[in-house]
C-alpha atoms as a PDB file:
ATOM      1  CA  UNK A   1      -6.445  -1.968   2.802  1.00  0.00           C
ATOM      2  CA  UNK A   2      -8.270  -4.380   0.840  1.00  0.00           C
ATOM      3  CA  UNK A   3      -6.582  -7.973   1.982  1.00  0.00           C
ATOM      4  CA  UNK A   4      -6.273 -10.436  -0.531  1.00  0.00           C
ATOM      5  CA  UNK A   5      -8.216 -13.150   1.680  1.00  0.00           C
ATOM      6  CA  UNK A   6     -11.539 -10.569   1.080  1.00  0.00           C
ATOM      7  CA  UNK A   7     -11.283 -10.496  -2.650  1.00  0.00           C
ATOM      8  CA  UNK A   8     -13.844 -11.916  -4.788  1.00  0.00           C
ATOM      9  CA  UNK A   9     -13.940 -12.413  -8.336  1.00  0.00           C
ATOM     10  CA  UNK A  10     -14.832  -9.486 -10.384  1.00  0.00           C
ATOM     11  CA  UNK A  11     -13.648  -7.004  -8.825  1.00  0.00           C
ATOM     12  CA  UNK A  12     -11.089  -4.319  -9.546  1.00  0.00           C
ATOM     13  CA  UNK A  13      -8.303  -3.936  -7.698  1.00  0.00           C
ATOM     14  CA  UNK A  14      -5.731  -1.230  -6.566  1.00  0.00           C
ATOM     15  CA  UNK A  15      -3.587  -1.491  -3.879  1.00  0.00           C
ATOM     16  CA  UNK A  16      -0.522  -2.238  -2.403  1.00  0.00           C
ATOM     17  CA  UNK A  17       0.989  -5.768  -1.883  1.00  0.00           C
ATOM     18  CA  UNK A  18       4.656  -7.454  -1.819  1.00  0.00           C
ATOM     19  CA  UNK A  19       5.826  -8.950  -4.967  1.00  0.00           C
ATOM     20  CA  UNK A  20       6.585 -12.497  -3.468  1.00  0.00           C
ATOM     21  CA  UNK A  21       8.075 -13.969  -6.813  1.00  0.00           C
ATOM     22  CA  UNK A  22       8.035 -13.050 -10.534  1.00  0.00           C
ATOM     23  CA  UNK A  23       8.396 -15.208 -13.498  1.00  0.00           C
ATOM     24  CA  UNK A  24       9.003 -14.229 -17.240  1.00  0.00           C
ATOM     25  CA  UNK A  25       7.308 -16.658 -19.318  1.00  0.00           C
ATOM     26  CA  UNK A  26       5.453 -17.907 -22.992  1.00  0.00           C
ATOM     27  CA  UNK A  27       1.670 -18.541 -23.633  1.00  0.00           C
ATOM     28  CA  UNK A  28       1.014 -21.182 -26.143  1.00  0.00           C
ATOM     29  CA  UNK A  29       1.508 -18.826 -29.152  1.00  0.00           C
ATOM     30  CA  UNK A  30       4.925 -17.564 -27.954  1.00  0.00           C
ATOM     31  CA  UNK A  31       3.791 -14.398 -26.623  1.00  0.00           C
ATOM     32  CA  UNK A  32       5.719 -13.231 -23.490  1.00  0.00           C
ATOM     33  CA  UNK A  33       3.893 -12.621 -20.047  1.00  0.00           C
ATOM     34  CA  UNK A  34       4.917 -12.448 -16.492  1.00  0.00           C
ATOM     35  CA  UNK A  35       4.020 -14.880 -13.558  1.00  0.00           C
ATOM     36  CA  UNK A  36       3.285 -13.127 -10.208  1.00  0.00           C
ATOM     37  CA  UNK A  37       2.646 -14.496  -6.558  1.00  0.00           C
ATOM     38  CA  UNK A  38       1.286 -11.238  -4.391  1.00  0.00           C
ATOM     39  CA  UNK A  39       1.385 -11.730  -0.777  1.00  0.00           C
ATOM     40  CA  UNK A  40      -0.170  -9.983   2.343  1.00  0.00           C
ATOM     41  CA  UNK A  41      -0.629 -11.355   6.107  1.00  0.00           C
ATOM     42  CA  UNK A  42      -4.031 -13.115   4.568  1.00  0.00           C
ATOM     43  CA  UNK A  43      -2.322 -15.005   2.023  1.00  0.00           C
ATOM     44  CA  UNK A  44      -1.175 -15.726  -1.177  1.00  0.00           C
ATOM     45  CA  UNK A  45      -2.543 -14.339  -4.807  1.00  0.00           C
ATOM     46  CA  UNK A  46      -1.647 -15.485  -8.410  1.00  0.00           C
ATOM     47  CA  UNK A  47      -1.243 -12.515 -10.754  1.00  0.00           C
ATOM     48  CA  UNK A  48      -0.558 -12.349 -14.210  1.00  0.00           C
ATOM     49  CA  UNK A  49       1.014  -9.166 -16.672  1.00  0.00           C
ATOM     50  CA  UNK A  50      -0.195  -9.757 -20.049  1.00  0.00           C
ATOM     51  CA  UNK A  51       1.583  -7.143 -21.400  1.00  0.00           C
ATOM     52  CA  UNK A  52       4.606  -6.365 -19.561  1.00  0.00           C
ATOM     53  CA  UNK A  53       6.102  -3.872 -22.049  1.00  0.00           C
ATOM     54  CA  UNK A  54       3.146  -1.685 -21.289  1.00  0.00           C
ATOM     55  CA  UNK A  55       3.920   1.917 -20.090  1.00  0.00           C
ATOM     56  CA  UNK A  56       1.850   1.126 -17.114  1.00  0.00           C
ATOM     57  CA  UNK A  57       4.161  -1.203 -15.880  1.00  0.00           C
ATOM     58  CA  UNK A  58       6.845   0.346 -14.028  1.00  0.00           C
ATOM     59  CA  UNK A  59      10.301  -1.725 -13.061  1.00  0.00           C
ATOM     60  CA  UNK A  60      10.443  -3.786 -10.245  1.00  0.00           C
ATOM     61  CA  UNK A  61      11.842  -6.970  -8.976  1.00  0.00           C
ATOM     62  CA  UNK A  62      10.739  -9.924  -6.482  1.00  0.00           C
ATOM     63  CA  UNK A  63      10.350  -8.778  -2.974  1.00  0.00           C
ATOM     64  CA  UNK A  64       9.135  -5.118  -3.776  1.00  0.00           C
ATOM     65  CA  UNK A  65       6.388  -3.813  -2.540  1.00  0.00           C
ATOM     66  CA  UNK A  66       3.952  -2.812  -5.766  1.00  0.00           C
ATOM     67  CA  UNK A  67       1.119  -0.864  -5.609  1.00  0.00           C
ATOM     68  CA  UNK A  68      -1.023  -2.950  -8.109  1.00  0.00           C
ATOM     69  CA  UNK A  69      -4.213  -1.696 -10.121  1.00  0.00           C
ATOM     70  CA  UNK A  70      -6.048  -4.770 -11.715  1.00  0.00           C
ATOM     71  CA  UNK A  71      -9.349  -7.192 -12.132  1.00  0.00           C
ATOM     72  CA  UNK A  72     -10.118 -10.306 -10.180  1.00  0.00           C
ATOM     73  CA  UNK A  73     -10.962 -13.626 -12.332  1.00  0.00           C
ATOM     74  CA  UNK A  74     -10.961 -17.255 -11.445  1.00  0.00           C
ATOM     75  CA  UNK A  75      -8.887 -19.942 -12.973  1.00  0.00           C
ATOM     76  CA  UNK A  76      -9.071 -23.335 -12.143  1.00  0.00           C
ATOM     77  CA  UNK A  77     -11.258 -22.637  -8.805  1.00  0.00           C
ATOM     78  CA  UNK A  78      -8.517 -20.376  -7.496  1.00  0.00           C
ATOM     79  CA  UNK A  79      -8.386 -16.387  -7.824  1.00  0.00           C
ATOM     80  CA  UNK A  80      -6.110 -14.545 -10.166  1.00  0.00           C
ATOM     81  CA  UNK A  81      -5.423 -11.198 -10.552  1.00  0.00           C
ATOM     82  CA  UNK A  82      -5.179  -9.612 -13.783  1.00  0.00           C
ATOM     83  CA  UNK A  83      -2.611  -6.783 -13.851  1.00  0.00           C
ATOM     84  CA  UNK A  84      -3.330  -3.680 -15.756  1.00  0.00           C
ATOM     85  CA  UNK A  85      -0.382  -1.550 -14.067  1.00  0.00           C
ATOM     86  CA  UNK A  86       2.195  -1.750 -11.370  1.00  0.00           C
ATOM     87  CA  UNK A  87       3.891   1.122  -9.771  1.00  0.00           C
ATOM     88  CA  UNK A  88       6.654   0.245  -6.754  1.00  0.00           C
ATOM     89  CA  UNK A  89       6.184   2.213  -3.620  1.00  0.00           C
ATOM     90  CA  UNK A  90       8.563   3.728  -1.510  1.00  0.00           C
ATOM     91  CA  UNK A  91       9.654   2.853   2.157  1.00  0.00           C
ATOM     92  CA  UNK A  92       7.231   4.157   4.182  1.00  0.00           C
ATOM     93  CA  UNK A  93       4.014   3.904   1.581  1.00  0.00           C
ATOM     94  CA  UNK A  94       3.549   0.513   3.608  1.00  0.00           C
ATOM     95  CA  UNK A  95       3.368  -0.917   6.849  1.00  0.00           C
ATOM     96  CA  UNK A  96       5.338  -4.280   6.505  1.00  0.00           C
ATOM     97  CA  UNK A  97       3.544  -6.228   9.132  1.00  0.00           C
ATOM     98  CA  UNK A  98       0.743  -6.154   6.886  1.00  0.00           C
ATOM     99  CA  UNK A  99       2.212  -8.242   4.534  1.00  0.00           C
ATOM    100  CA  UNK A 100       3.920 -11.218   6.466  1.00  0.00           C
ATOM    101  CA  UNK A 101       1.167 -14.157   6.851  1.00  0.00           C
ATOM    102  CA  UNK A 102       1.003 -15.087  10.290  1.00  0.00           C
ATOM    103  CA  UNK A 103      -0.296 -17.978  12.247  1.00  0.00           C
ATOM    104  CA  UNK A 104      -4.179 -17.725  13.577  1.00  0.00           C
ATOM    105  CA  UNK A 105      -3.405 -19.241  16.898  1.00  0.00           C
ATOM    106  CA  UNK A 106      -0.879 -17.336  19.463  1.00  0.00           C
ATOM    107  CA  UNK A 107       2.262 -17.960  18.668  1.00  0.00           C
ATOM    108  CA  UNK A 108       3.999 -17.479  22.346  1.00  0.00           C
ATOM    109  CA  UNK A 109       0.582 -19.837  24.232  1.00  0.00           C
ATOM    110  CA  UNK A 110       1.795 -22.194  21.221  1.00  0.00           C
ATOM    111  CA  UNK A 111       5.425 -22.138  22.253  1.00  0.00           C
ATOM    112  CA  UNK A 112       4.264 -22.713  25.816  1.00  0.00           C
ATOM    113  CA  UNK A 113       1.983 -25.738  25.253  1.00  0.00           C
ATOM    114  CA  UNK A 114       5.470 -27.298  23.246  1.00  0.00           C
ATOM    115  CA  UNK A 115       7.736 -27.082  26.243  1.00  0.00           C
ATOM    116  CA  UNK A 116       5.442 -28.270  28.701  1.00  0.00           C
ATOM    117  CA  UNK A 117       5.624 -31.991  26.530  1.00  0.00           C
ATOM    118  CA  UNK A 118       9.431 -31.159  26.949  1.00  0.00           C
ATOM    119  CA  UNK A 119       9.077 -30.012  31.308  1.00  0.00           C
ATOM    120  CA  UNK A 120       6.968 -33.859  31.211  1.00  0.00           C
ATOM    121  CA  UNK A 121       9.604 -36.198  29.443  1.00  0.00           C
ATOM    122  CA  UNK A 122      11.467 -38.654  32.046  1.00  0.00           C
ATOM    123  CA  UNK A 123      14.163 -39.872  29.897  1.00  0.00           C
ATOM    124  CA  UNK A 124      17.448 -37.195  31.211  1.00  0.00           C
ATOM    125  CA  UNK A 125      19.037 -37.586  27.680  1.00  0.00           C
ATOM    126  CA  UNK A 126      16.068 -36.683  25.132  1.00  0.00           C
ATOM    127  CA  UNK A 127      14.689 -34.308  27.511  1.00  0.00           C
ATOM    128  CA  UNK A 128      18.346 -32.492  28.022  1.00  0.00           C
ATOM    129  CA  UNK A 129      18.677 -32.695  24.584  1.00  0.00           C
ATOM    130  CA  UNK A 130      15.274 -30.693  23.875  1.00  0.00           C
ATOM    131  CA  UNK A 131      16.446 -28.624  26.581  1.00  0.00           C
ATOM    132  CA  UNK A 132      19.400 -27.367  24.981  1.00  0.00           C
ATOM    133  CA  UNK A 133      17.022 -25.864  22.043  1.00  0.00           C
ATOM    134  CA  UNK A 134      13.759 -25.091  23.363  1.00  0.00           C
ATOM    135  CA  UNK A 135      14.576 -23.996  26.829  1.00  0.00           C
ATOM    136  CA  UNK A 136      17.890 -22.553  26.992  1.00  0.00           C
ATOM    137  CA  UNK A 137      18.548 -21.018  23.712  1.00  0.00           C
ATOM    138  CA  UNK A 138      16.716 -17.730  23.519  1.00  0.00           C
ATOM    139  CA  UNK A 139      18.030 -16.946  19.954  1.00  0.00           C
ATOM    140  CA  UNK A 140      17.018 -20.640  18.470  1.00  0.00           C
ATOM    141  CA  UNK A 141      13.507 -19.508  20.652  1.00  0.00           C
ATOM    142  CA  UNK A 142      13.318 -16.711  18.805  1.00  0.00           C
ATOM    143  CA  UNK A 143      13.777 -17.571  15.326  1.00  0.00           C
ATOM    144  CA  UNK A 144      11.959 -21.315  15.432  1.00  0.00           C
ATOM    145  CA  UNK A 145       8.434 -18.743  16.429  1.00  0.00           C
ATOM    146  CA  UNK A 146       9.382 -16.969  13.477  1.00  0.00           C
ATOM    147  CA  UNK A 147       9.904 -19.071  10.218  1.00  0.00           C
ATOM    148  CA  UNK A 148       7.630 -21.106   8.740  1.00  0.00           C
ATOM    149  CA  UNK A 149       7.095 -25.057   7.604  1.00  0.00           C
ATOM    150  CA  UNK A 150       6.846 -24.677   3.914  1.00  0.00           C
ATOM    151  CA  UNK A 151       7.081 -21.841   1.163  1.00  0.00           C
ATOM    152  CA  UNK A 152       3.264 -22.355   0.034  1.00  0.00           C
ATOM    153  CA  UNK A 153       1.953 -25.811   0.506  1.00  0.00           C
ATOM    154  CA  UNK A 154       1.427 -26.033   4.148  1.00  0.00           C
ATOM    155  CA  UNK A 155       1.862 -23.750   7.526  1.00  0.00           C
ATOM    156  CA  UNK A 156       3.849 -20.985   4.682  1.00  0.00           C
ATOM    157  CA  UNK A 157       3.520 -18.218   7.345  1.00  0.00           C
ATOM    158  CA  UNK A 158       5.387 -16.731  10.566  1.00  0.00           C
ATOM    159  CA  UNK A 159       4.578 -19.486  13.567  1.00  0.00           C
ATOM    160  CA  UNK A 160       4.042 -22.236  10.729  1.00  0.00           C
ATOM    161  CA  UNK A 161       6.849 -24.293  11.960  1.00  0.00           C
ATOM    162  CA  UNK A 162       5.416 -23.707  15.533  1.00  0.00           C
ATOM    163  CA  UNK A 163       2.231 -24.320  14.782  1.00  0.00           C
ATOM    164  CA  UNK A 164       3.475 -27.400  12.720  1.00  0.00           C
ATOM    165  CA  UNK A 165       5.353 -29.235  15.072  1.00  0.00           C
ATOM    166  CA  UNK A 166       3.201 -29.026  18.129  1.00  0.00           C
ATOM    167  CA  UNK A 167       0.145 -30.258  16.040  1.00  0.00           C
ATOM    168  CA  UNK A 168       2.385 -33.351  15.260  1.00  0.00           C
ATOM    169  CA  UNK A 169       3.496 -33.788  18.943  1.00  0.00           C
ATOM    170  CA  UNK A 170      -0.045 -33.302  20.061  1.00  0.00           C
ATOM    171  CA  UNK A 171      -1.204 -36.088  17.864  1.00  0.00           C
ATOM    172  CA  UNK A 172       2.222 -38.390  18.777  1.00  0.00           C
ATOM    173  CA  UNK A 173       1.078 -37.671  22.034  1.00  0.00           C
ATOM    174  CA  UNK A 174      -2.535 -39.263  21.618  1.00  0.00           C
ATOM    175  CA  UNK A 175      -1.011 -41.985  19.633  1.00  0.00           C
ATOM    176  CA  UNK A 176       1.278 -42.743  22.834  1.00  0.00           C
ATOM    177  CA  UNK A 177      -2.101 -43.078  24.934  1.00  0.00           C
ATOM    178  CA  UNK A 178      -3.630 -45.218  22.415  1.00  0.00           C
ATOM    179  CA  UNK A 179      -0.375 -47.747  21.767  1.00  0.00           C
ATOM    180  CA  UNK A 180       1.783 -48.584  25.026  1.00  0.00           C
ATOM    181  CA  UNK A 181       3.892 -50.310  22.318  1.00  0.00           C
ATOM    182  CA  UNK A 182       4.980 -46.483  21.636  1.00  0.00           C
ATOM    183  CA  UNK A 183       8.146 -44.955  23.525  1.00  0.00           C
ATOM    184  CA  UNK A 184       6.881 -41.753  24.499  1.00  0.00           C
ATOM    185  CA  UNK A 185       9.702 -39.875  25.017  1.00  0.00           C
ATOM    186  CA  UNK A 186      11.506 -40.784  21.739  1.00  0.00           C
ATOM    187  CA  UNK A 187       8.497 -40.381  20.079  1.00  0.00           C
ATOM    188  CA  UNK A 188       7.761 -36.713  21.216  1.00  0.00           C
ATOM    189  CA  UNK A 189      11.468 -35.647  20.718  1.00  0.00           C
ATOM    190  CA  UNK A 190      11.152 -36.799  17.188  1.00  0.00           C
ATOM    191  CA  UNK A 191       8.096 -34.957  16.818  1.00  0.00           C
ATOM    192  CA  UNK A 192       9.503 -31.874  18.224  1.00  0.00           C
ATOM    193  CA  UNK A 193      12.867 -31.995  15.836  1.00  0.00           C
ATOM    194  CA  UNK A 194      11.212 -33.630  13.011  1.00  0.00           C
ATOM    195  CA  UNK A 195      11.465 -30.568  10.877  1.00  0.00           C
ATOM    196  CA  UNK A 196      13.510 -28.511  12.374  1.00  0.00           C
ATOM    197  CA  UNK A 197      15.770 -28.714   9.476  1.00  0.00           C
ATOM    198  CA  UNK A 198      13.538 -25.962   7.680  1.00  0.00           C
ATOM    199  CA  UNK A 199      14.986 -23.273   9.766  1.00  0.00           C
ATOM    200  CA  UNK A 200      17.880 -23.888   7.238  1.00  0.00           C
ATOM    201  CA  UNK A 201      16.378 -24.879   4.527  1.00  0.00           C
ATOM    202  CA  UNK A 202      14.444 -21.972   4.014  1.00  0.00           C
ATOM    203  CA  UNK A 203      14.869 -18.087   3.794  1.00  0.00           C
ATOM    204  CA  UNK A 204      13.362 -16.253   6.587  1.00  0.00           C
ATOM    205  CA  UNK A 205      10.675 -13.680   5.820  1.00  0.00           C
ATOM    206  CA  UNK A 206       9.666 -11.647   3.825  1.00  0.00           C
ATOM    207  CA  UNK A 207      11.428 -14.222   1.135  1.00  0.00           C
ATOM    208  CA  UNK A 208      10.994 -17.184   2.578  1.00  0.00           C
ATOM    209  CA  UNK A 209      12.515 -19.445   0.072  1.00  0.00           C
ATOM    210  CA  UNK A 210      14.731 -22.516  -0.631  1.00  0.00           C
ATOM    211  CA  UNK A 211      18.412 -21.928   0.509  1.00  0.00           C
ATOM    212  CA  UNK A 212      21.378 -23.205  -1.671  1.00  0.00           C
ATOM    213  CA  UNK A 213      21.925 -25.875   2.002  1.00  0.00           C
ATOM    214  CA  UNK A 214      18.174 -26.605   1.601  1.00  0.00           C
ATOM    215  CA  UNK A 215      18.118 -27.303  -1.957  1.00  0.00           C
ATOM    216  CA  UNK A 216      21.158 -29.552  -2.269  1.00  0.00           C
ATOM    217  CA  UNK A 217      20.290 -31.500   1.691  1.00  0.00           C
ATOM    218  CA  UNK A 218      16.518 -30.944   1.874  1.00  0.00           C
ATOM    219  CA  UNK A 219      15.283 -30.687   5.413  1.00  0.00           C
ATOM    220  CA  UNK A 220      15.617 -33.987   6.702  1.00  0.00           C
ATOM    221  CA  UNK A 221      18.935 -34.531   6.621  1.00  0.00           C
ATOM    222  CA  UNK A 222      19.707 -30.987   7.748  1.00  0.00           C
ATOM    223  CA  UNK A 223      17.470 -32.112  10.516  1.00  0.00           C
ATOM    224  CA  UNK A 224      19.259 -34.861  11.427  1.00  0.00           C
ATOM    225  CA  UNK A 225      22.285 -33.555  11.001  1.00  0.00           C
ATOM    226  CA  UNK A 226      21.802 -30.524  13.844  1.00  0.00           C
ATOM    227  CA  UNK A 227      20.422 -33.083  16.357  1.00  0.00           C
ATOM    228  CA  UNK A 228      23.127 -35.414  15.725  1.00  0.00           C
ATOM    229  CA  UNK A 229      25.712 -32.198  16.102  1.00  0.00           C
ATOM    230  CA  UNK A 230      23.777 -31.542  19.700  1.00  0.00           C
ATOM    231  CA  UNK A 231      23.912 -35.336  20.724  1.00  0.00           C
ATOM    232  CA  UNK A 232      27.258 -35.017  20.805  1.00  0.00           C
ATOM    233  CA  UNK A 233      27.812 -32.472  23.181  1.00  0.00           C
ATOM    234  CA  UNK A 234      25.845 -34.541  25.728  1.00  0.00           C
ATOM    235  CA  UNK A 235      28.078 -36.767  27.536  1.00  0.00           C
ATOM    236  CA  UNK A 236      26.652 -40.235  27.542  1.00  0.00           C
ATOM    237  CA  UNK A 237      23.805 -40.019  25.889  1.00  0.00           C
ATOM    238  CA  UNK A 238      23.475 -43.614  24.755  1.00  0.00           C
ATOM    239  CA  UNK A 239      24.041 -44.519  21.082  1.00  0.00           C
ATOM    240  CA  UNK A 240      21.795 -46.655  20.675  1.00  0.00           C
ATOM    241  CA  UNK A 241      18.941 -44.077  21.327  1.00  0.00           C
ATOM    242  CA  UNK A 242      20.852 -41.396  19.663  1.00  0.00           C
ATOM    243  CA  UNK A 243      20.083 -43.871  16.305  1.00  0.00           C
ATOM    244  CA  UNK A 244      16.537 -44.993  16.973  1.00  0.00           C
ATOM    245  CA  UNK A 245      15.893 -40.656  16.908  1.00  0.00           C
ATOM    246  CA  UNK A 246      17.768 -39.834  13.985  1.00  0.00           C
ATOM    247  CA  UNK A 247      16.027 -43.210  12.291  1.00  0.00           C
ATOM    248  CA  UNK A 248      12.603 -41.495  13.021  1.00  0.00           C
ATOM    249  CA  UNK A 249      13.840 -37.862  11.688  1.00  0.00           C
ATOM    250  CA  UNK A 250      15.033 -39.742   8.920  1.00  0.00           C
ATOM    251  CA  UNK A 251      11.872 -41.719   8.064  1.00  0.00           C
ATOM    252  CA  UNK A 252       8.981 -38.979   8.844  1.00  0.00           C
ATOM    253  CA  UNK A 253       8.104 -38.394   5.456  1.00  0.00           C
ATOM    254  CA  UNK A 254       7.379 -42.818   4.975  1.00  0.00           C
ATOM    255  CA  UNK A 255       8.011 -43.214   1.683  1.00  0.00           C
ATOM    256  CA  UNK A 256      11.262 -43.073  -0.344  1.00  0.00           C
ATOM    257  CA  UNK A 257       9.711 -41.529  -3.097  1.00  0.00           C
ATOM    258  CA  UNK A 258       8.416 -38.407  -0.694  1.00  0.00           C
ATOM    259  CA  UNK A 259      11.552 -37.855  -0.114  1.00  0.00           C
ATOM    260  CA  UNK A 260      12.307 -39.907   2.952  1.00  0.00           C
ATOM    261  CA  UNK A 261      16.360 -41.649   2.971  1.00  0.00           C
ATOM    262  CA  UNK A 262      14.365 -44.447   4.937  1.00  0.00           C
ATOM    263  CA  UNK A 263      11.618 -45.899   5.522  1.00  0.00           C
ATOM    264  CA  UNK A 264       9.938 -46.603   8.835  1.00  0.00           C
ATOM    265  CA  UNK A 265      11.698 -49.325  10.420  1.00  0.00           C
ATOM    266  CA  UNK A 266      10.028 -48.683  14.105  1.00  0.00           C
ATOM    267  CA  UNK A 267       6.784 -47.719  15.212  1.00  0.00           C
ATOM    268  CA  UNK A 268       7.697 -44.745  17.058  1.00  0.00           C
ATOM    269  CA  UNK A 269       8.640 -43.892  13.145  1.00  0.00           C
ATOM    270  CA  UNK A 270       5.277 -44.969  11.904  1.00  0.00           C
ATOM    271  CA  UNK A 271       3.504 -42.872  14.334  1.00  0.00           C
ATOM    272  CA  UNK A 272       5.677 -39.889  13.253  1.00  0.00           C
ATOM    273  CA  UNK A 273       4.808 -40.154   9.429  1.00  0.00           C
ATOM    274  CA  UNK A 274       1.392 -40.555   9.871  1.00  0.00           C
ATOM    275  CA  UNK A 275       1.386 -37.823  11.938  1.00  0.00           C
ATOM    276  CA  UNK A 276       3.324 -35.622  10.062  1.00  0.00           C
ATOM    277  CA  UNK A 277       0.939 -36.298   7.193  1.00  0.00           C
ATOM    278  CA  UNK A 278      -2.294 -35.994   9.066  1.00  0.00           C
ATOM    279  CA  UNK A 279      -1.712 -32.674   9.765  1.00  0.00           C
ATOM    280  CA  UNK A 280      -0.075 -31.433   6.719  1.00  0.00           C
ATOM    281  CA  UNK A 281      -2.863 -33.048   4.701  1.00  0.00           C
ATOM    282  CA  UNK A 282      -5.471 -31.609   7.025  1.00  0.00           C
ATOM    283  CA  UNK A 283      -3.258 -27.513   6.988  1.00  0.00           C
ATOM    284  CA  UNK A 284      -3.117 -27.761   2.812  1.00  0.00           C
ATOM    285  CA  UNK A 285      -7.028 -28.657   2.541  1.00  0.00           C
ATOM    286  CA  UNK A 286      -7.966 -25.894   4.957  1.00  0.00           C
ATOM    287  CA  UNK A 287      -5.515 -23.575   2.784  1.00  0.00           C
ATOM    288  CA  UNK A 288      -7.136 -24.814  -0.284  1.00  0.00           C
ATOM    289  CA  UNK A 289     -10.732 -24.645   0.715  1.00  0.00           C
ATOM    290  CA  UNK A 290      -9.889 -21.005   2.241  1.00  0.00           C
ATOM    291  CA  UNK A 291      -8.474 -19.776  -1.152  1.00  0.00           C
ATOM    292  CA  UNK A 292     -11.892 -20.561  -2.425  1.00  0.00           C
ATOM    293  CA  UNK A 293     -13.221 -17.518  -0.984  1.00  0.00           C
ATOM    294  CA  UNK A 294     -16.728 -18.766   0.243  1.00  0.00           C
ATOM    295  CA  UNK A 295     -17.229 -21.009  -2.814  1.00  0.00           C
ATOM    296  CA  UNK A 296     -19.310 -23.926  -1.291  1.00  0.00           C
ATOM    297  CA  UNK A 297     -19.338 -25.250  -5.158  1.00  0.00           C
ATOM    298  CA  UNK A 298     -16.851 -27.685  -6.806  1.00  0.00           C
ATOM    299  CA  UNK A 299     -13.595 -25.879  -6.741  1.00  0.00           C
ATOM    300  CA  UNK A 300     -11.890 -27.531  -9.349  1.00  0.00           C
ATOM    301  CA  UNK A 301      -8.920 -30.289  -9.867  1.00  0.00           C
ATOM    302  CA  UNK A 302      -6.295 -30.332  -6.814  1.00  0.00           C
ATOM    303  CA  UNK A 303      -2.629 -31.504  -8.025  1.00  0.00           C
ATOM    304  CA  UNK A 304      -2.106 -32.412  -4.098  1.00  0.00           C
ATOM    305  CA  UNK A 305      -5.299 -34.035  -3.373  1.00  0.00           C
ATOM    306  CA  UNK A 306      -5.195 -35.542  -7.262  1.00  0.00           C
ATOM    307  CA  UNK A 307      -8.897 -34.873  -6.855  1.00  0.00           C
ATOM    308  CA  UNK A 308     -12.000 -32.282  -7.268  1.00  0.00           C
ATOM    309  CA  UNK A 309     -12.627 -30.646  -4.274  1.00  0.00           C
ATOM    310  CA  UNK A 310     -15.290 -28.960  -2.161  1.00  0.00           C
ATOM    311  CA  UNK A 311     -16.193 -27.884   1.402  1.00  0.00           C
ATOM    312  CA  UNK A 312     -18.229 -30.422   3.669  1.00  0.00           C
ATOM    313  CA  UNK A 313     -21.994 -28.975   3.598  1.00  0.00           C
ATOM    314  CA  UNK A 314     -23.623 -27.453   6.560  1.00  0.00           C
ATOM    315  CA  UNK A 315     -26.876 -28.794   6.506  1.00  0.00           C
END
């Protein structure tokens, strides 16, 4: 199978890949076209049909698998595929665990390394209450290794969430060595639940996508409201602290206008934003550099950086 992540531009193309989304749509001079994302484990591919009434495009819809004949370009640094014809394949054409993107790193080690931070804590209440998810609940186990942290800007594959949050906790940890202002406990529980409100607002694989709940709530109040729901069922956990934590689940994002209901009001909620941040900024360049496909030039404008980008050189 040729993986999209091994592509280069100019090549030709036949295989078989899922049908992530599709898009009917207009170029400038009102001529229709369709809007494809393709997706294998390796990642994500832009593909266009030019002429969708052709006879070589057969009927399909958004999560089929298509076996997909076409020619490689470039557009705006990034590869695009453009479709010639598109036949859907039947069950058993495909093996589907080649087409879920899954995290490098392993996932289970990664689950590991999380509740050891959780085994340290010394405050009963937080570390009950991360407990009663991450060491007692073999379903919520289960699914939280599973789903992923965004649909395509950041940690969009199986173990993203995973691989999300403990990055964050790692670095809330550090910043808990480096500032004794910093409650460490509260800290790292709000690390650990900061977005656990994704595992509602979005779809579980293959679709992975926005929820009705996600796109009316968004994750962070989802977020807050499940540890909130949990809080409750622990008698006496102090209300006080049960604030300060949603505050900082609240906040993560630091800015109202990135969709944060407050702002950081204490620094265990600073810490938290800028590490959520650092390592979603750091995820998304890696993603973007990696879609380059060994370009070491230029690759073009970046709507999240709001900048030209290019890989560090080696020499």
């Amino acid at each position: 199978m040729k993986y999209i992540e091994s592509l280069r531009e100019g090549e030709r193309v036949g295989e078989i890949y899922l049908c992530k989304s599709r898009q009917a749509a207009l170029t400038k001079a009102g001529k229709p076209y369709e809007s494809l994302i393709l997706q294998d484990k390796t990642g994500l591919l832009d593909a266009k049909v030019w002429d969708p009434n052709s006879q070589g495009i057969d009927e399909f819809d958004a999560l089929d698998y298509i076996d997909v004949m076409g020619d490689v370009t470039s557009f705006q640094g990034a590869l695009q595929l453009n479709v010639k014809r598109v036949r859907k394949v039947r069950e058993g054409e495909y093996n589907p665990e080649d087409y879920l993107p899954v995290s490098e790193k392993d996932i289970d080690g990664m689950y590991l390394e999380l509740t050891r931070f959780i085994r340290e804590m010394k405050n009963p209440y937080l570390k009950g209450l991360c407990a009663k998810f991450f060491l007692e609940d073999t379903d919520f186990e289960r699914r939280f290794k599973f789903h992923s942290a965004a649909k395509t800007v950041h940690h969009g594959f199986v173990g993203g969430l995973l691989e999300h949050t403990l990055s964050v906790t790692k670095l809330c940890s550090f910043y808990t060595e480096m500032y004794p202002i910093l409650h460490r406990d509260l800290l790292l529980t709000a690390a650990i639940f900061h977005d656990i409100g994704k595992m509602k607002e979005l779809s579980v694989f293959p679709e992975n996508d926005y929820t009705d709940e996600g796109q009316l709530l968004g994750h962070i109040v989802i977020g807050a409201e499940m540890v909130n729901a949990a809080i409750q069922t622990i008698p006496g956990f102090p209300a006080k602290l049960a604030n300060e934590l949603r505050h900082c689940i609240l906040a993560h994002h630091g800015e109202l206008e990135f969709g944060s209901p407050k702002k950081p009001a204490l620094a265990e909620a600073v810490a938290l934003s800028f590490a959520d941040n650092t390592d979603a900024k750091m995820q998304t360049m890696k993603e973007a550099l990696a879609a380059g496909n060994g370009n070491n030039g230029w690759l073009g404008y970046n709507r999240l950086f709001e900048s030209n980008i290019r890989k560090t050189s080696e020499e």
